[in-house]
Protein backbone atom coordinates (compact mmCIF):
# COMPACT_ATOMS: atom_id res chain seq x y z
CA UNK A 1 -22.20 17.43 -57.99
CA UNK A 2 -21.64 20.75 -55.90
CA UNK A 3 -24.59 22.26 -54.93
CA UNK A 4 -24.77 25.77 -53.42
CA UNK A 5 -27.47 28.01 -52.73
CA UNK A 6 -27.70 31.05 -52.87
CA UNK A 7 -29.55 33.58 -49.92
CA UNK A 8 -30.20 36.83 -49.51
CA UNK A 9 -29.24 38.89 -46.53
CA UNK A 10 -30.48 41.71 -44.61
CA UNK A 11 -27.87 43.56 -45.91
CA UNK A 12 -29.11 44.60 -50.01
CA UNK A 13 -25.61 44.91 -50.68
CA UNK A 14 -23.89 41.28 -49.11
CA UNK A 15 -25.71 37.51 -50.90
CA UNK A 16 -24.69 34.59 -49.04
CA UNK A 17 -23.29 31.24 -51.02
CA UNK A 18 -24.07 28.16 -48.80
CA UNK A 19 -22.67 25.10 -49.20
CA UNK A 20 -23.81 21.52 -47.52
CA UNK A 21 -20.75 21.35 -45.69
CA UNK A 22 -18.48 23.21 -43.49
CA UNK A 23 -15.31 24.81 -45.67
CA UNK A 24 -13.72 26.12 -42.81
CA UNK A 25 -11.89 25.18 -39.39
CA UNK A 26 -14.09 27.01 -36.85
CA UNK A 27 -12.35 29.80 -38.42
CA UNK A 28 -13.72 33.27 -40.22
CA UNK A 29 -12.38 35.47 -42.69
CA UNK A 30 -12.62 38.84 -43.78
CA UNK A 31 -10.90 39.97 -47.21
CA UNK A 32 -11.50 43.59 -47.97
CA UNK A 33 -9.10 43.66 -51.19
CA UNK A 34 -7.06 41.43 -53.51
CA UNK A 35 -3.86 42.40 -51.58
CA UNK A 36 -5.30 40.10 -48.14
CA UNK A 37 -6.49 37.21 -49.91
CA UNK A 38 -2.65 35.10 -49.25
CA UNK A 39 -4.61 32.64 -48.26
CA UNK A 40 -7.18 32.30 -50.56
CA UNK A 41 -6.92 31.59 -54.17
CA UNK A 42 -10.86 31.71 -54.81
CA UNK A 43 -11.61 35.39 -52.87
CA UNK A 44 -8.71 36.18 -54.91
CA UNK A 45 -9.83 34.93 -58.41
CA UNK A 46 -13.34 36.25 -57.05
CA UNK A 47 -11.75 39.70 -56.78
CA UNK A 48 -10.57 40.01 -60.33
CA UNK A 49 -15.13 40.86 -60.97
CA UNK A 50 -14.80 44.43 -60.70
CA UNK A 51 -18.00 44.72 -58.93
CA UNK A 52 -16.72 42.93 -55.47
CA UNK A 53 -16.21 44.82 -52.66
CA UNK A 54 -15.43 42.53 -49.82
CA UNK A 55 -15.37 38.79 -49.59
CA UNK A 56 -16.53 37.03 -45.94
CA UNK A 57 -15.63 33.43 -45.78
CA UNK A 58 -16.74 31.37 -42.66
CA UNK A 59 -19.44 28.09 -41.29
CA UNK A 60 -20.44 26.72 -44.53
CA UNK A 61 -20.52 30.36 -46.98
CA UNK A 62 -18.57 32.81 -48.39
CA UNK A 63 -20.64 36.54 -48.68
CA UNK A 64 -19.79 38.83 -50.91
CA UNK A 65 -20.38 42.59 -50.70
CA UNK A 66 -20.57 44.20 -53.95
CA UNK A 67 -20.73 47.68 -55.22
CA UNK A 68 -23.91 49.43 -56.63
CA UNK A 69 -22.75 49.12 -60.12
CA UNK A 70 -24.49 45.78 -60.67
CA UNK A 71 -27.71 44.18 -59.19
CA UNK A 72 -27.13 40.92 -57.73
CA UNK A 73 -30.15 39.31 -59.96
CA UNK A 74 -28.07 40.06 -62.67
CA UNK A 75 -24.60 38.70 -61.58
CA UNK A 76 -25.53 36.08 -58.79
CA UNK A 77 -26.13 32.77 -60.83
CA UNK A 78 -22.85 33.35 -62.84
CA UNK A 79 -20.74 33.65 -59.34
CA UNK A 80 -22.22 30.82 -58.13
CA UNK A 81 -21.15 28.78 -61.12
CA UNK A 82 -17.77 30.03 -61.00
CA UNK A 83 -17.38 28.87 -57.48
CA UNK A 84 -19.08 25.77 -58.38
CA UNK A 85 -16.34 25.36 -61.45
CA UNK A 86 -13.85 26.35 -59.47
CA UNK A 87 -13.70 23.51 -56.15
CA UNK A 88 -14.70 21.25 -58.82
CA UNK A 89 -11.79 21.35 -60.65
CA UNK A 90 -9.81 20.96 -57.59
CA UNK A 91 -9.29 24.76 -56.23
CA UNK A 92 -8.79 25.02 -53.10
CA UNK A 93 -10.91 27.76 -50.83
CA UNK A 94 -8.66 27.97 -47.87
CA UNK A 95 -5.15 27.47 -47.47
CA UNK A 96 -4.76 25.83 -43.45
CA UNK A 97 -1.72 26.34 -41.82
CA UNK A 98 -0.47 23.00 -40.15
CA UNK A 99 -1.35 24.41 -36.31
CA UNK A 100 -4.61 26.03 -37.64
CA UNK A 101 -6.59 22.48 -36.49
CA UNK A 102 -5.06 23.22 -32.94
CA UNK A 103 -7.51 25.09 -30.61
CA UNK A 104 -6.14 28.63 -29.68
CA UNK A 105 -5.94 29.56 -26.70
CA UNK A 106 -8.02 32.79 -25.67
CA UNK A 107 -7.32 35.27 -22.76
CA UNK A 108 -10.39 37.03 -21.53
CA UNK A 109 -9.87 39.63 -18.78
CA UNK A 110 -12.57 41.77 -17.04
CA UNK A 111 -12.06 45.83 -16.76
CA UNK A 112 -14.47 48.43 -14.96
CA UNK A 113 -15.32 51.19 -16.67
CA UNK A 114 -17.13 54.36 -16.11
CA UNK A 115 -20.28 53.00 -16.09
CA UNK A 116 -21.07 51.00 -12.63
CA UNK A 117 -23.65 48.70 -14.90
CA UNK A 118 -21.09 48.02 -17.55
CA UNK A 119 -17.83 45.93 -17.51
CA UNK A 120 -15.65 45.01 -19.82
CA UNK A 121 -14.16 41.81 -21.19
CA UNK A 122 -10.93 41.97 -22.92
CA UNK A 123 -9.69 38.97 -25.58
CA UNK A 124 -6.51 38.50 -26.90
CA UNK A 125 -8.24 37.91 -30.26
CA UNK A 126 -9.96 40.17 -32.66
CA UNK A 127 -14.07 39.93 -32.12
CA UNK A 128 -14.88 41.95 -34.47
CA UNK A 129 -14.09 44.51 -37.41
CA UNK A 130 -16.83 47.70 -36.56
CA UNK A 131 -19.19 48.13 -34.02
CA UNK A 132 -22.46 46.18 -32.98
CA UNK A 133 -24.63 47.51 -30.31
CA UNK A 134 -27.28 44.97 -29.42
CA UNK A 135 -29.90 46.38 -26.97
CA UNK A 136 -32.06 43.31 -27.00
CA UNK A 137 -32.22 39.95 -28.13
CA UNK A 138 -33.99 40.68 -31.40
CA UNK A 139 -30.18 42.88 -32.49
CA UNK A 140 -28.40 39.82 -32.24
CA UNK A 141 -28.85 38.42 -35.86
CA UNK A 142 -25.24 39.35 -36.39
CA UNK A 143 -24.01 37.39 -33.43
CA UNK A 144 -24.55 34.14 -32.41
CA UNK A 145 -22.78 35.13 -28.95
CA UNK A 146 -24.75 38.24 -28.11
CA UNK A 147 -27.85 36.17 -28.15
CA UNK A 148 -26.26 33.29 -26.12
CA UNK A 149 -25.74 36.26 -24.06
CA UNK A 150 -28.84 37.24 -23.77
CA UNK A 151 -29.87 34.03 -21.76
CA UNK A 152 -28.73 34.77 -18.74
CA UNK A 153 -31.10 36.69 -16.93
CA UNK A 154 -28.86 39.67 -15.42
CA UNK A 155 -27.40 40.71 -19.23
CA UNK A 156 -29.37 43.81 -20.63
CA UNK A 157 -27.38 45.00 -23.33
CA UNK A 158 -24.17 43.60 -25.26
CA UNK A 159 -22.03 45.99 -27.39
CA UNK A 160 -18.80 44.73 -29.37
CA UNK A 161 -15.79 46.72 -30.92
CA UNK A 162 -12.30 44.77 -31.87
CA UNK A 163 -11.24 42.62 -29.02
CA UNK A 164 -13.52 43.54 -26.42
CA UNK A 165 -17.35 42.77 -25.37
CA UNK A 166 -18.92 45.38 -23.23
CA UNK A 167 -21.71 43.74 -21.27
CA UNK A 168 -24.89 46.03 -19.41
CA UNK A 169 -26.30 44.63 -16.16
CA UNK A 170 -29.47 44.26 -14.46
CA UNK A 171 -29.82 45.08 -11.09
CA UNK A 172 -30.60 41.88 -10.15
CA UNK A 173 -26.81 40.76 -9.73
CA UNK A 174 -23.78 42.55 -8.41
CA UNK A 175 -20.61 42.06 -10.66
CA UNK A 176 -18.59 40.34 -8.07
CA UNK A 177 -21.39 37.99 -8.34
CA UNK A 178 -21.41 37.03 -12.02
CA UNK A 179 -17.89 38.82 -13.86
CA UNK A 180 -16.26 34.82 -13.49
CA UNK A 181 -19.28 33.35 -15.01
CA UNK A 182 -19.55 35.13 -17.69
CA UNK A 183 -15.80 35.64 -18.72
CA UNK A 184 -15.44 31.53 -18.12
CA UNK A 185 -18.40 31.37 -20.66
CA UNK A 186 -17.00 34.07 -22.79
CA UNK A 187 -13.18 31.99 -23.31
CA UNK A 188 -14.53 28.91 -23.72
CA UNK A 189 -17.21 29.74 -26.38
CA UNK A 190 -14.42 31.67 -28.44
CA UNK A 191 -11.75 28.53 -27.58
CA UNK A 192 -14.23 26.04 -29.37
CA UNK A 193 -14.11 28.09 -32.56
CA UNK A 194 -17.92 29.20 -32.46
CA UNK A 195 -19.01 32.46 -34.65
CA UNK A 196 -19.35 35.87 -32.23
CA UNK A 197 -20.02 38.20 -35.08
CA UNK A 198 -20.97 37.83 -38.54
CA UNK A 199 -19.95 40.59 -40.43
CA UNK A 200 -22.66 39.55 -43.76
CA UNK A 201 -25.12 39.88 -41.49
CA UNK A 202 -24.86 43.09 -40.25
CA UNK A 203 -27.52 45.50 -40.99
CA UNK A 204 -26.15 49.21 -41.66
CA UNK A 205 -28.00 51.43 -39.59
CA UNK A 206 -28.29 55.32 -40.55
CA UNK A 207 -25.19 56.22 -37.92
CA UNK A 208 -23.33 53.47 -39.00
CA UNK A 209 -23.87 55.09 -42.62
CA UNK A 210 -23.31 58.45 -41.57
CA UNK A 211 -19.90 57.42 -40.51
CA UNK A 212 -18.71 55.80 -44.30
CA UNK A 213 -16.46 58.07 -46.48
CA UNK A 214 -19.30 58.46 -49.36
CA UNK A 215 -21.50 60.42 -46.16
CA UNK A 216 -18.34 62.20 -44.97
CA UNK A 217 -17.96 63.53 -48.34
CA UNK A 218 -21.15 65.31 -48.74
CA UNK A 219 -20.88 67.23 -45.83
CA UNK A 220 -19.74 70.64 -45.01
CA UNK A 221 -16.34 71.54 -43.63
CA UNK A 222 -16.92 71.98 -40.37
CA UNK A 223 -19.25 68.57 -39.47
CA UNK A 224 -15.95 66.86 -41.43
CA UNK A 225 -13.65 68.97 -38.91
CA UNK A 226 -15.73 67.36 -36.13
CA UNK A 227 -15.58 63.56 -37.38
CA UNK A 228 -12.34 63.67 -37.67
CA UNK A 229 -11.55 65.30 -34.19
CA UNK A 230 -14.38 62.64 -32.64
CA UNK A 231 -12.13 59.92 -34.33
CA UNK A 232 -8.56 61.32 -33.41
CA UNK A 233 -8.98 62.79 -30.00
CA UNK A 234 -12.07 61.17 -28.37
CA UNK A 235 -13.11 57.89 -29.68
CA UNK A 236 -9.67 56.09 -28.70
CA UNK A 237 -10.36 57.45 -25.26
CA UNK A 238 -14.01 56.08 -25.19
CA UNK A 239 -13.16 52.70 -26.75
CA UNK A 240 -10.85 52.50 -23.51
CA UNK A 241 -14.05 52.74 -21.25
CA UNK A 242 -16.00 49.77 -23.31
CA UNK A 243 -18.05 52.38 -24.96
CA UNK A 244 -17.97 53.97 -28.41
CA UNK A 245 -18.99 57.75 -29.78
CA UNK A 246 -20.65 58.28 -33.27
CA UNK A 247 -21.18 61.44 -35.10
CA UNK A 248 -25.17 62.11 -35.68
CA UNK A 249 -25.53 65.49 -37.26
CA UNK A 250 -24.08 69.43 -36.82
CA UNK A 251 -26.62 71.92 -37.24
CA UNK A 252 -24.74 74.82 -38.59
CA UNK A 253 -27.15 77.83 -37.05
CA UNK A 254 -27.81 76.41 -33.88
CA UNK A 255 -23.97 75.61 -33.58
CA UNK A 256 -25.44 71.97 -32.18
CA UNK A 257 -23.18 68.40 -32.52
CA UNK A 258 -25.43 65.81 -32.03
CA UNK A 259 -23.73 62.27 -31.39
CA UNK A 260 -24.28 58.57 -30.45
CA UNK A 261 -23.15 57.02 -27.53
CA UNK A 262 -22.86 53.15 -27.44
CA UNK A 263 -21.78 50.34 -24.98
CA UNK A 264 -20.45 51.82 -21.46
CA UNK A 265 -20.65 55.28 -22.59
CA UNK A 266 -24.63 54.97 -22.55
CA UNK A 267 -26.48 55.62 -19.80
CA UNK A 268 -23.81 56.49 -18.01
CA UNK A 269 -23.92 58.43 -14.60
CA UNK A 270 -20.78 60.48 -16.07
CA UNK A 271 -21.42 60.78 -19.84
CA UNK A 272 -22.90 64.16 -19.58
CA UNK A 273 -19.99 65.40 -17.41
CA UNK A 274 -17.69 64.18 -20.34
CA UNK A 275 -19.73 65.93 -22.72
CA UNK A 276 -19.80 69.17 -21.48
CA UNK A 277 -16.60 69.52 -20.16
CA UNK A 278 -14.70 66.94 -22.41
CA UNK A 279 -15.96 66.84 -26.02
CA UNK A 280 -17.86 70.25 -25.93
CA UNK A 281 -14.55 72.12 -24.61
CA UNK A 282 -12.03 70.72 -27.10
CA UNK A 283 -14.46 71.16 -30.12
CA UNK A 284 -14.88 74.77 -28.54
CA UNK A 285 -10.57 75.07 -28.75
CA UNK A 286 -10.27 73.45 -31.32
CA UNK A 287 -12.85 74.64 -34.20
CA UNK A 288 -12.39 78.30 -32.32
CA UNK A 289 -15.89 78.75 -31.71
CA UNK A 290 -17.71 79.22 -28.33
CA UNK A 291 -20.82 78.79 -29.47
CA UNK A 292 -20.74 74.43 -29.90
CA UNK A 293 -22.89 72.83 -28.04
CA UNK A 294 -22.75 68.89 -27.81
CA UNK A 295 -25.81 66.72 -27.28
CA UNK A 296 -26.08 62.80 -27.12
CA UNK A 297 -29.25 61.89 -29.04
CA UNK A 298 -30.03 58.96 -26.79
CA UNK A 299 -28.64 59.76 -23.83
């Protein structure tokens, strides 16, 4: 007999179905509608409850993220039979391509950036599907390679976004020093199929919730104006330098933008100069008002 368990997550939102044994290939996946689950008859039959949002399937789990219209006490011990019913009867979770058993090969390459404590390192993979900034080794419940990371003695912060891993230095080492090391450590921990982030696990922080459409719609016209501008104009730019830009808040009497700045873009020597003359000046042109001034919260 199947037997799966069911856990709770530090997310409210995402429950976790474990199962004794591995169901995947080393591999992870991420369906966020009926339309991507091709290869996957059960997140698609899992789909068809109208209270699923988005179906993770990786290790020895699938997570589901559901919508508020249902509590998962309510809903969680029917799922679990229906996946139960479901591999018991012979349906399959996964459907492997006939090279998906072959080990990929992974390109990591190191870039500068702005920041003279921050570098960059590049895969030809995806990492990961949003943002995770993990300043110590207690923000790495989400990833299993950030606190790997955080074992060698020189790392002090480790920030992710799509294919790239932005890593913050100590002192103690120069980069010419360590950047082989670590991008040697970086290929070969992707190459043997290991998890760097898992997206159930992520905990939603208040940016991170500030930056969802149901936030964006309850504000006023001009703090949309500025998301959208942030996301056009001057994220792709940041992303570029291994860092990231968030909006906070835009306090409509003071004429004040308050944002977050993660990965290379914190603490950096130049941030300031970027705000003032680089974000402040083309929310100035753009919105047609002088008065804007731009502030990182934690810079």
């Amino acid at each position: 007999m199947l037997t799966i368990t069911i856990k709770k997550t530090s997310n409210n939102e995402i429950i976790k179905f474990e199962f004794e044994d591995f169901i995947t290939k080393n591999k992870n996946f991420e369906f966020k509608n009926i339309d991507e689950t091709k290869n996957s008859p059960l997140a698609k039959q899992l789909f068809y409850l109208p209270f699923v949002k988005t179906i993770y399937i990786s290790g020895n789990f699938i997570a589901i993220e559901k919508y508020s219209i249902v509590e998962w006490e309510d809903v969680q011990d029917e799922i679990a039979e229906q996946i139960q019913n479901y591999i018991a009867t012979g349906g399959e979770i996964i459907l492997f391509d006939e090279d998906d058993g072959k080990k990929k090969a992974i390109t990591i390459y190191a870039e500068t950036t702005p920041n003279p404590s921050v570098l960059k390192f590049v895969s030809n993979t995806l990492l990961t599907k949003s943002p995770l900034e993990c300043k110590n080794i207690d923000d790495t419940q989400a990833s299993p390679l950030a606190k790997v990371l955080f074992s060698f003695p020189y790392v002090k912060e480790v920030f992710f976004d799509e294919n790239y891993i932005s890593i913050t230095k100590y002192g103690i080492k120069e980069w010419e020093e360590i950047t082989l090391e670590l991008r040697s450590f970086i290929k070969e921990y992707i190459e043997n199929g290991n998890v760097v982030v898992d997206e159930s696990l992520k905990t939603k922080t208040k940016p991170d919730q500030k930056n969802e459409e149901e936030y964006f719609d309850t504000l006023d016209v001009t703090s949309q104006q500025i998301i959208n501008i942030l996301e056009e104009y001057v994220k792709p730019a940041v992303q570029s330098d291994g860092g990231n830009i968030m909006f906070d808040s835009y306090d409509e009497k003071e004429k004040r933008v308050k944002v977050i700045l993660q990965g290379a873009c914190s603490g950096c020597p130049s941030s300031t100069f970027t705000l003032k003359n680089g974000i402040e000046n083309m929310l100035k042109d753009m919105l047609k008002d002088e008065a804007i001034i731009v502030e990182a919260i934690n810079a």
